[in-house]
PDB file of N, CA and C in Angstrom:
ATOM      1  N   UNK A   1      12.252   0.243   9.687  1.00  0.00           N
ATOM      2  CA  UNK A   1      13.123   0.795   8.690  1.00  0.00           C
ATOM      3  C   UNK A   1      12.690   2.198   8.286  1.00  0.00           C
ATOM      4  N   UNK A   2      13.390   2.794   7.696  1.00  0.00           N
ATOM      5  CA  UNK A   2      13.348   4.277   7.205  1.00  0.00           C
ATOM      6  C   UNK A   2      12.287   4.259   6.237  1.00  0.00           C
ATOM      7  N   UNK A   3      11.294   5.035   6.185  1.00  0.00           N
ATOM      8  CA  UNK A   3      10.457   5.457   5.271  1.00  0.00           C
ATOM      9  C   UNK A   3      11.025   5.842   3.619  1.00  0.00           C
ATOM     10  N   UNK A   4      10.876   4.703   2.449  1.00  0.00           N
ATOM     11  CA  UNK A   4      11.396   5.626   1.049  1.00  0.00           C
ATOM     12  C   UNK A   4      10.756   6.186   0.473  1.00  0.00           C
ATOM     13  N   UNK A   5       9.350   5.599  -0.044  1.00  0.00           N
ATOM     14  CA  UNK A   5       8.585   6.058  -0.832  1.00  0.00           C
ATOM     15  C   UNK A   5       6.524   6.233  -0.277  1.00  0.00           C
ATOM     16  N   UNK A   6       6.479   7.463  -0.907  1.00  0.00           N
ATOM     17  CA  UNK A   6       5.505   7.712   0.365  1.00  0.00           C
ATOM     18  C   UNK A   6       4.024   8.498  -1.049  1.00  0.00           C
ATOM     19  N   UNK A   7       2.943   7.764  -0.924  1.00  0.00           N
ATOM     20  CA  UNK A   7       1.888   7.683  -1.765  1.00  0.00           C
ATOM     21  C   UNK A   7       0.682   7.326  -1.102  1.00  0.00           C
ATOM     22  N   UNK A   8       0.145   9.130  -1.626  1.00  0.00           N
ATOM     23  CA  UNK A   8      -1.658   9.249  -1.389  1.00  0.00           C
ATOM     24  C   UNK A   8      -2.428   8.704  -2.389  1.00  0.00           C
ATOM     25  N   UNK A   9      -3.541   7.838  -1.603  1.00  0.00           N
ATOM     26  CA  UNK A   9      -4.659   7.326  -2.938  1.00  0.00           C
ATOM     27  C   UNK A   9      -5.014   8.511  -3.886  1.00  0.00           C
ATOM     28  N   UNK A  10      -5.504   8.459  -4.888  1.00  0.00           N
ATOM     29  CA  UNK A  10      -5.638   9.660  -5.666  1.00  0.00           C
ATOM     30  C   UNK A  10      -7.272   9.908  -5.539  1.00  0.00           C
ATOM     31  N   UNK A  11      -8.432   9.030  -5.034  1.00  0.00           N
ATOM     32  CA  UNK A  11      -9.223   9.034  -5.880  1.00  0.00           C
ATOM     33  C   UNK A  11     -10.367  10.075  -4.238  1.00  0.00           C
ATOM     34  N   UNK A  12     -11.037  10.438  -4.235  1.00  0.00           N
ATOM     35  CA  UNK A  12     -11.278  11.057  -3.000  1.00  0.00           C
ATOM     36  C   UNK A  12     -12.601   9.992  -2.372  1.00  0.00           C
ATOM     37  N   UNK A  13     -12.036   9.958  -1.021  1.00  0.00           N
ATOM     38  CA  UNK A  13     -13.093   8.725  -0.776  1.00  0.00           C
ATOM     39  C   UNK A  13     -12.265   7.861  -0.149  1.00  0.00           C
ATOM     40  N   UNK A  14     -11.115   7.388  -0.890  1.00  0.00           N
ATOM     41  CA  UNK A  14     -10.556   6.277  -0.362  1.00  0.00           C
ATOM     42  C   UNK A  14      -9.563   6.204   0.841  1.00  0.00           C
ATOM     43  N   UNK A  15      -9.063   7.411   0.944  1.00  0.00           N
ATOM     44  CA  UNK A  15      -8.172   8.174   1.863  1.00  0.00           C
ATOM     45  C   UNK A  15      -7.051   6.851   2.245  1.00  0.00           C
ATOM     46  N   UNK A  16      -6.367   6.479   1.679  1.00  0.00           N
ATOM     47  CA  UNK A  16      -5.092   6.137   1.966  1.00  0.00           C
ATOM     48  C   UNK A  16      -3.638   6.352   1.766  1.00  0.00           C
ATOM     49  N   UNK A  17      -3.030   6.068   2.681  1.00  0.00           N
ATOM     50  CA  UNK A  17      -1.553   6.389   2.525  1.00  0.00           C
ATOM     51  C   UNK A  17      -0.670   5.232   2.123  1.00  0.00           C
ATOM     52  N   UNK A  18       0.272   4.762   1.540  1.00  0.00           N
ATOM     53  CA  UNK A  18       1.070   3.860   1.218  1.00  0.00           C
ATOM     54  C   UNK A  18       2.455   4.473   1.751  1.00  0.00           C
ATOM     55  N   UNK A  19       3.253   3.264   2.046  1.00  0.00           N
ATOM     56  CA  UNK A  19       4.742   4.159   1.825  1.00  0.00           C
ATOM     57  C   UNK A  19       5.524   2.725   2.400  1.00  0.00           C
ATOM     58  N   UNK A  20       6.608   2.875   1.521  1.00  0.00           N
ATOM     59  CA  UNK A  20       7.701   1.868   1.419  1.00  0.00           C
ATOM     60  C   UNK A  20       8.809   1.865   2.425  1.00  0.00           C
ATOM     61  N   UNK A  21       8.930   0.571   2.966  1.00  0.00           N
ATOM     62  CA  UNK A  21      10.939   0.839   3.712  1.00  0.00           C
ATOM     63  C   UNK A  21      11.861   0.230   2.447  1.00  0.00           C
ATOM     64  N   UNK A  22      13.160   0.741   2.617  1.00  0.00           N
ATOM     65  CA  UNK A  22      13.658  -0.012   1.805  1.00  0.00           C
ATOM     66  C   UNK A  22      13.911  -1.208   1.249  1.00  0.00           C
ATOM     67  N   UNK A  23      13.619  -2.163   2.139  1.00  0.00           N
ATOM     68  CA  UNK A  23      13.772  -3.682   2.123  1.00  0.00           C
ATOM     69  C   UNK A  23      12.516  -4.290   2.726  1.00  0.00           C
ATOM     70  N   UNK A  24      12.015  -4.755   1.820  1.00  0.00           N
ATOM     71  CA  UNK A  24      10.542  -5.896   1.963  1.00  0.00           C
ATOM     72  C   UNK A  24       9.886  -5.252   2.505  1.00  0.00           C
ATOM     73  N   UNK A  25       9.352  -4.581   3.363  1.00  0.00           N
ATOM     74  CA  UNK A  25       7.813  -4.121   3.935  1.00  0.00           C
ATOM     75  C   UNK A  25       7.271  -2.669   3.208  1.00  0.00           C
ATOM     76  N   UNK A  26       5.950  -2.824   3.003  1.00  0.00           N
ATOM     77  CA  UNK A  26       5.272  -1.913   2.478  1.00  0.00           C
ATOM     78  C   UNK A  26       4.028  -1.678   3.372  1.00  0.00           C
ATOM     79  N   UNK A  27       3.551  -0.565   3.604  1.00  0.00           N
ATOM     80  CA  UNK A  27       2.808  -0.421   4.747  1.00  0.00           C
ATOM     81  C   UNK A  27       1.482   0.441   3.747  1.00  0.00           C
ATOM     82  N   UNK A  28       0.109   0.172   4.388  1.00  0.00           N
ATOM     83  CA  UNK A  28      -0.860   0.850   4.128  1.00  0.00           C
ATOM     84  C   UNK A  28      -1.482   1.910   5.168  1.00  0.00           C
ATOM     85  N   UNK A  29      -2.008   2.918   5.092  1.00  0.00           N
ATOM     86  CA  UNK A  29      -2.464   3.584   6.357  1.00  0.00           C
ATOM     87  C   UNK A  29      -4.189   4.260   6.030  1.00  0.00           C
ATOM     88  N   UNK A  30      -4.576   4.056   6.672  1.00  0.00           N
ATOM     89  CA  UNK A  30      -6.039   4.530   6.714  1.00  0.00           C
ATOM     90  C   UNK A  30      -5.903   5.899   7.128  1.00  0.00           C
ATOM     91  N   UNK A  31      -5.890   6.865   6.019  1.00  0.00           N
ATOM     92  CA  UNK A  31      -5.967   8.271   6.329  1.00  0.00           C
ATOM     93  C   UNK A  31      -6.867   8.689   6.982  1.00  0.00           C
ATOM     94  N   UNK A  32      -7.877   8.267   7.674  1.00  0.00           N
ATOM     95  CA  UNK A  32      -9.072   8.898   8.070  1.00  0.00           C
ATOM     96  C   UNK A  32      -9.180   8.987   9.482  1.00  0.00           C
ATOM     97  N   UNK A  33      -8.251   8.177  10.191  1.00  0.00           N
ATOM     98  CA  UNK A  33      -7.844   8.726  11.423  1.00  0.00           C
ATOM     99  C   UNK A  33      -6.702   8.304  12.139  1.00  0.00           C
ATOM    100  N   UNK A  34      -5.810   7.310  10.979  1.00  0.00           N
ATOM    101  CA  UNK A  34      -4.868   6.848  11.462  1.00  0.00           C
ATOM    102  C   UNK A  34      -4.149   6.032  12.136  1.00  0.00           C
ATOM    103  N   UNK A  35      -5.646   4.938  12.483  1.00  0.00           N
ATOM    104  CA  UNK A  35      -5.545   4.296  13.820  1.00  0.00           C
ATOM    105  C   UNK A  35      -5.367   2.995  13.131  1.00  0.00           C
ATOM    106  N   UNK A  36      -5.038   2.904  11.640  1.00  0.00           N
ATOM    107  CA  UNK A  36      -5.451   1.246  11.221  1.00  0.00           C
ATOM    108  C   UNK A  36      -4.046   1.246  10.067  1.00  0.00           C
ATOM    109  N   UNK A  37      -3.408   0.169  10.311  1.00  0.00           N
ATOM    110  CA  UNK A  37      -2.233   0.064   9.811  1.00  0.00           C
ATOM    111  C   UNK A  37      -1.797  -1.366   8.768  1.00  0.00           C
ATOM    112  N   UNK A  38      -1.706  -1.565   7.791  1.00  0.00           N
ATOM    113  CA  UNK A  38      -1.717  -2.698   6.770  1.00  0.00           C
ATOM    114  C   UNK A  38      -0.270  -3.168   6.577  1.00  0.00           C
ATOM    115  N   UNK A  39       0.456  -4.083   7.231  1.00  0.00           N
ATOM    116  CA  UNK A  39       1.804  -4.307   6.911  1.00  0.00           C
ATOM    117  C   UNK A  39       1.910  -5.692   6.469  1.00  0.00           C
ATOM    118  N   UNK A  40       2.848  -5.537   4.673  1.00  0.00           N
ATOM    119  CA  UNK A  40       2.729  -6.529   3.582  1.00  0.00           C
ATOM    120  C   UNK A  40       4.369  -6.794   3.682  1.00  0.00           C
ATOM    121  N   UNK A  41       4.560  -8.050   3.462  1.00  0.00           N
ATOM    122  CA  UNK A  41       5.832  -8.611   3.649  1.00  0.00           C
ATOM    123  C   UNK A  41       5.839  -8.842   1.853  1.00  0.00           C
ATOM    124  N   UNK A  42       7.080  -7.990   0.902  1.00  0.00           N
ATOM    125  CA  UNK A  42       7.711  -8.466  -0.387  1.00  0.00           C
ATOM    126  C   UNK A  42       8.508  -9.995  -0.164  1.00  0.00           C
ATOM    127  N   UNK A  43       8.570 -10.389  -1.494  1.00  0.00           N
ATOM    128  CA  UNK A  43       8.861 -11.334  -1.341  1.00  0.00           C
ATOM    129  C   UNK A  43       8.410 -12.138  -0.856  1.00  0.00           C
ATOM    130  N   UNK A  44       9.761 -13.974  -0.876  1.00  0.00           N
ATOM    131  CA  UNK A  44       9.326 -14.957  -0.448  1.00  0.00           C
ATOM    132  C   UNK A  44      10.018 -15.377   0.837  1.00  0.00           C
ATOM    133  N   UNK A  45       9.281 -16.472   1.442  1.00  0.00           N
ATOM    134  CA  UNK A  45       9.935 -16.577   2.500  1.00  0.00           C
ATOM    135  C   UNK A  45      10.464 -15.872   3.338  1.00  0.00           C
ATOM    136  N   UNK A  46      11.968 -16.351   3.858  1.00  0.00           N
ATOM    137  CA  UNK A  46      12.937 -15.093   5.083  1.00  0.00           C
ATOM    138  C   UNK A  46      13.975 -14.127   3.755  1.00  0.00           C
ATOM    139  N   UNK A  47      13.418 -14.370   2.829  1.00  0.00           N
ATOM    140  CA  UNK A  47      14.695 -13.364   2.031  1.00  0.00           C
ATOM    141  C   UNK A  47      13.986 -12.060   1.861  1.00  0.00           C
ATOM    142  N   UNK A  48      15.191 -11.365   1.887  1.00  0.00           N
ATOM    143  CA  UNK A  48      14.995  -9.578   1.578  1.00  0.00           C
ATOM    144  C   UNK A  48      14.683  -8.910   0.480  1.00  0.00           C
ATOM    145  N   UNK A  49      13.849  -8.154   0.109  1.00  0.00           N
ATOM    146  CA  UNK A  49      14.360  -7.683  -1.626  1.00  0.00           C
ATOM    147  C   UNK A  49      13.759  -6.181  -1.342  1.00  0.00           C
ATOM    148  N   UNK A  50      14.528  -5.653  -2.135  1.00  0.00           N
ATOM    149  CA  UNK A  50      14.996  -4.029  -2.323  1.00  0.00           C
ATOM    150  C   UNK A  50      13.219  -3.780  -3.017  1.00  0.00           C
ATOM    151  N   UNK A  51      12.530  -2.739  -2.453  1.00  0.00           N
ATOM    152  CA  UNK A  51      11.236  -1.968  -2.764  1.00  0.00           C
ATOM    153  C   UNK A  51      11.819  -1.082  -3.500  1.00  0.00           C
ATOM    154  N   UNK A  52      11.791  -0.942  -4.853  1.00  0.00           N
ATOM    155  CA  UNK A  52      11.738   0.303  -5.343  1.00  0.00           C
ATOM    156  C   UNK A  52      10.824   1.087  -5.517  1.00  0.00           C
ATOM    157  N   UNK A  53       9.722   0.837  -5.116  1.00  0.00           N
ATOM    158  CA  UNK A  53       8.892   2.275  -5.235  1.00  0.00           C
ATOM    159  C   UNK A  53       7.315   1.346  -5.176  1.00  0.00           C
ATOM    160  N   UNK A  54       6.229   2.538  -5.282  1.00  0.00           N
ATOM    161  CA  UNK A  54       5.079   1.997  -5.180  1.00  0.00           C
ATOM    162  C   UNK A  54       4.299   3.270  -5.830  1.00  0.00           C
ATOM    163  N   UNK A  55       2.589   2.844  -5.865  1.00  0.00           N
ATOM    164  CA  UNK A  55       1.677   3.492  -6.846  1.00  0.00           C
ATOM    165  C   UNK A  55       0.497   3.413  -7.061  1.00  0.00           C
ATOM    166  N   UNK A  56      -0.616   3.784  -6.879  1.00  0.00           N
ATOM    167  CA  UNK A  56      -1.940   3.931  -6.519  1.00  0.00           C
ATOM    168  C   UNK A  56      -2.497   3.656  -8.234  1.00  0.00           C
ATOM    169  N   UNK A  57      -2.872   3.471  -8.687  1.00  0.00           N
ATOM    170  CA  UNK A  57      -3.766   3.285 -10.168  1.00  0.00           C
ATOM    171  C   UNK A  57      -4.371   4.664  -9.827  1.00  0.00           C
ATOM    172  N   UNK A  58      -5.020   4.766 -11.359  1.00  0.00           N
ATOM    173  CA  UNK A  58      -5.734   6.522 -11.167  1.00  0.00           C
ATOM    174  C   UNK A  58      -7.165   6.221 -10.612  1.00  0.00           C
ATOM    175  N   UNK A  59      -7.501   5.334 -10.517  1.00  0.00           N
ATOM    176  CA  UNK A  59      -8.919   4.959  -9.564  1.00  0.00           C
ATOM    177  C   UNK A  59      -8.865   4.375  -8.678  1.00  0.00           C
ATOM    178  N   UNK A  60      -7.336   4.477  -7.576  1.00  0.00           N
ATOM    179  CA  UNK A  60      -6.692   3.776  -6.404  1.00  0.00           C
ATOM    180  C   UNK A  60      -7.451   2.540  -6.213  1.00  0.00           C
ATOM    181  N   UNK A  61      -8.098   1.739  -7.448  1.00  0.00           N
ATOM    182  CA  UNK A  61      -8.572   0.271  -7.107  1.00  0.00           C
ATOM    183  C   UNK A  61      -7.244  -0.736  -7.196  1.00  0.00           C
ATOM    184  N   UNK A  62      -5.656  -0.033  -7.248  1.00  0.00           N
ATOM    185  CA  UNK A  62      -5.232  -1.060  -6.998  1.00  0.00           C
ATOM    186  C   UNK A  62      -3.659  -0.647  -6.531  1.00  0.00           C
ATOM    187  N   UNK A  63      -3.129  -1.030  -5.614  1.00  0.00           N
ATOM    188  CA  UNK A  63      -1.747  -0.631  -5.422  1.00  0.00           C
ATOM    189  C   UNK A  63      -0.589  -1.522  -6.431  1.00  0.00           C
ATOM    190  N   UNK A  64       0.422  -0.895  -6.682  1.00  0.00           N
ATOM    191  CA  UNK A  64       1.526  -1.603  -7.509  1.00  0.00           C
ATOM    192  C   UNK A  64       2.326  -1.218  -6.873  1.00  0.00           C
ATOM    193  N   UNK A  65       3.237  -2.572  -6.292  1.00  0.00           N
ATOM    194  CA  UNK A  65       4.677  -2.221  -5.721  1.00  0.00           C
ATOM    195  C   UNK A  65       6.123  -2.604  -6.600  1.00  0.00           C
ATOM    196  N   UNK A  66       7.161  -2.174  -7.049  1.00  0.00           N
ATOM    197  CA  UNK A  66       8.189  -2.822  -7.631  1.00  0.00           C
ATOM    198  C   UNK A  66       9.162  -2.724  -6.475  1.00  0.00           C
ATOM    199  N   UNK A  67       9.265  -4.175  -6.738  1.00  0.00           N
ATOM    200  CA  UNK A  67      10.649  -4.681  -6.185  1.00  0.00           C
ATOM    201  C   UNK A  67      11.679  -4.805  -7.127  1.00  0.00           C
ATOM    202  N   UNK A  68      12.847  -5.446  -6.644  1.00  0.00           N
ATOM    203  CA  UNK A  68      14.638  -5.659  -7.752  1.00  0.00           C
ATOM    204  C   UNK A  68      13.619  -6.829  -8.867  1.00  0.00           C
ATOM    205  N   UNK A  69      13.388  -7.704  -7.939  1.00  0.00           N
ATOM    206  CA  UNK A  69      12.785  -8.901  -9.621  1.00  0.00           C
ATOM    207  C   UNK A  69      11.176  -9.188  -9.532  1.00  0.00           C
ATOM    208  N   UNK A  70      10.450  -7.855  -9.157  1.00  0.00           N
ATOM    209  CA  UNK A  70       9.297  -8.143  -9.832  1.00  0.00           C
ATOM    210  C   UNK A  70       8.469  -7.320  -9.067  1.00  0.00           C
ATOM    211  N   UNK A  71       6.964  -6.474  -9.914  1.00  0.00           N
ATOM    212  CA  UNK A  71       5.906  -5.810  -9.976  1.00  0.00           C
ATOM    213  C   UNK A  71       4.724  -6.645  -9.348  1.00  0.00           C
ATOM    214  N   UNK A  72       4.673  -6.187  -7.596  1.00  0.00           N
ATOM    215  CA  UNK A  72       3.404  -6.984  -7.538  1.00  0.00           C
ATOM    216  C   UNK A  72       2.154  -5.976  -7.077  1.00  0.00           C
ATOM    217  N   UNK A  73       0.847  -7.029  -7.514  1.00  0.00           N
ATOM    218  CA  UNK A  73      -0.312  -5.566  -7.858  1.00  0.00           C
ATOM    219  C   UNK A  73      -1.347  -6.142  -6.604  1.00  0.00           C
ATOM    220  N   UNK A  74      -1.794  -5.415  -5.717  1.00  0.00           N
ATOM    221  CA  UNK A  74      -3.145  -5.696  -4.415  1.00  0.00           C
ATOM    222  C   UNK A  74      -3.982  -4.943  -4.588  1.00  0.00           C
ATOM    223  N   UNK A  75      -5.293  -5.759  -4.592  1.00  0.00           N
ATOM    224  CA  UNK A  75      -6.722  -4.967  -5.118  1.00  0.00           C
ATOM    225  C   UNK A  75      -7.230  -4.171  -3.833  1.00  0.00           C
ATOM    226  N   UNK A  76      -7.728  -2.691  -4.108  1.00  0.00           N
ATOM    227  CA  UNK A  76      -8.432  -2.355  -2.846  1.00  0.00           C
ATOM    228  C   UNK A  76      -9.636  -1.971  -3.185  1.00  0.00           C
ATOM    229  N   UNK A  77     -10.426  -2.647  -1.881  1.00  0.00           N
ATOM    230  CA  UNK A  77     -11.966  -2.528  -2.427  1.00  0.00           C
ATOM    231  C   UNK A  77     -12.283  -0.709  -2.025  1.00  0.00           C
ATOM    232  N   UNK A  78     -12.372  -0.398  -3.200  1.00  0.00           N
ATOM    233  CA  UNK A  78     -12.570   0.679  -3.369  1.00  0.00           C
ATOM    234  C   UNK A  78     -14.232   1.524  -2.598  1.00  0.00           C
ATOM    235  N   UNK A  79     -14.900   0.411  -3.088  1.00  0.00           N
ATOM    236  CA  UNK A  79     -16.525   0.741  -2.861  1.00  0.00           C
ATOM    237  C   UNK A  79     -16.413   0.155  -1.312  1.00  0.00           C
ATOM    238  N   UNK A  80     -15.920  -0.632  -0.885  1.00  0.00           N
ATOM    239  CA  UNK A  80     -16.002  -0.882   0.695  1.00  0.00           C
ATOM    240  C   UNK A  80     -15.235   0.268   1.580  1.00  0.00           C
ATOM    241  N   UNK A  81     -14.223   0.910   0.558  1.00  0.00           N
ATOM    242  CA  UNK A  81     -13.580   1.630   1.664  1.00  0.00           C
ATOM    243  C   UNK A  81     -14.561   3.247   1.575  1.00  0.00           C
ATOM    244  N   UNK A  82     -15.422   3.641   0.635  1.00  0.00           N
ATOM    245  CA  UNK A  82     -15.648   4.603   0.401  1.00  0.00           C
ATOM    246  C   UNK A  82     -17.930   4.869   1.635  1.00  0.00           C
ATOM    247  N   UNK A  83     -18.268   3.215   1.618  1.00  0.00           N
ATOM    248  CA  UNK A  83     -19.100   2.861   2.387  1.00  0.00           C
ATOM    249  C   UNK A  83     -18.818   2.862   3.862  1.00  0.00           C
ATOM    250  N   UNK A  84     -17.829   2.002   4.071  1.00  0.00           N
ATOM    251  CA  UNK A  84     -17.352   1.244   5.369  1.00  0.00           C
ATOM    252  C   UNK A  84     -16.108   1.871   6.027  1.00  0.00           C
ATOM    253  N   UNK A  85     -15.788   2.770   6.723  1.00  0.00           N
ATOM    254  CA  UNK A  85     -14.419   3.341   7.168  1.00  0.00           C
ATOM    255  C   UNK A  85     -13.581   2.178   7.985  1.00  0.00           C
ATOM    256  N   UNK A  86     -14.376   0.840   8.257  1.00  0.00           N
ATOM    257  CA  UNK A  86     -13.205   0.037   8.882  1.00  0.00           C
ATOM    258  C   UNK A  86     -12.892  -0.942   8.009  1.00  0.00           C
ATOM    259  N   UNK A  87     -13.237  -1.017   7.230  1.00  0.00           N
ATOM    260  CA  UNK A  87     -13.028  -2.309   6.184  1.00  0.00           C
ATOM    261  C   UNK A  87     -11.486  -2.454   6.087  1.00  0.00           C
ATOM    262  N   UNK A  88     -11.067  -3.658   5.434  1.00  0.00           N
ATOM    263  CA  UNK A  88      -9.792  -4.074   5.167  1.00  0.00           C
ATOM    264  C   UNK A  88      -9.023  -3.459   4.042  1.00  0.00           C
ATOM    265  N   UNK A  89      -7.960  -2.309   4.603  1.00  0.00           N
ATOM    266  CA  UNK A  89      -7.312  -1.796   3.771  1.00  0.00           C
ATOM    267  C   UNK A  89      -6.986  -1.673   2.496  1.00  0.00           C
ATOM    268  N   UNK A  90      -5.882  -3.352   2.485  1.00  0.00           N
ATOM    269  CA  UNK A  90      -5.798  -3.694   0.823  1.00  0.00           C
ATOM    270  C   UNK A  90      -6.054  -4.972   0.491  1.00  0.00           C
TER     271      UNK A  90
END
């Protein structure tokens, strides 16, 4: 799907990219060379729901995505990603 909404970690260290399609998938990207890719299914089950947007906390320890009926929040280990360049995204 088309790329909507598109968000750098803020905090330096953590180097990630976020960015939304319009409908259910939200993707993470490891800025540091690009090669490592995090794809999160919204919602439940096989149904669709509209991403409105997404958002790094000011100490990118946590992403927030809104969807049509609801705000969901994924912790990123901040101190693993700033140690470990392969660690698990979000």
């Amino acid at each position: 799907g088309a790329c909507r909404c598109v968000k750098f970690s803020r905090t330096p260290g953590v180097d990630l990219l976020a960015f939304s399609e319009h409908m259910t998938y939200v993707h993470v990207v490891d800025c540091r060379d690009f090669s490592q890719v995090q794809s999160m299914r919204m919602g439940s089950g096989s149904r669709d729901v509209n991403v409105s947007g997404l958002s790094f906390s000011r100490d990118s320890s946590r992403l927030f995505v809104g969807t049509e009926a609801s705000i969901s929040e994924f912790a990123v280990d901040v101190v693993r990603r700033r140690i470990f360049g392969d660690s698990q995204l979000c």
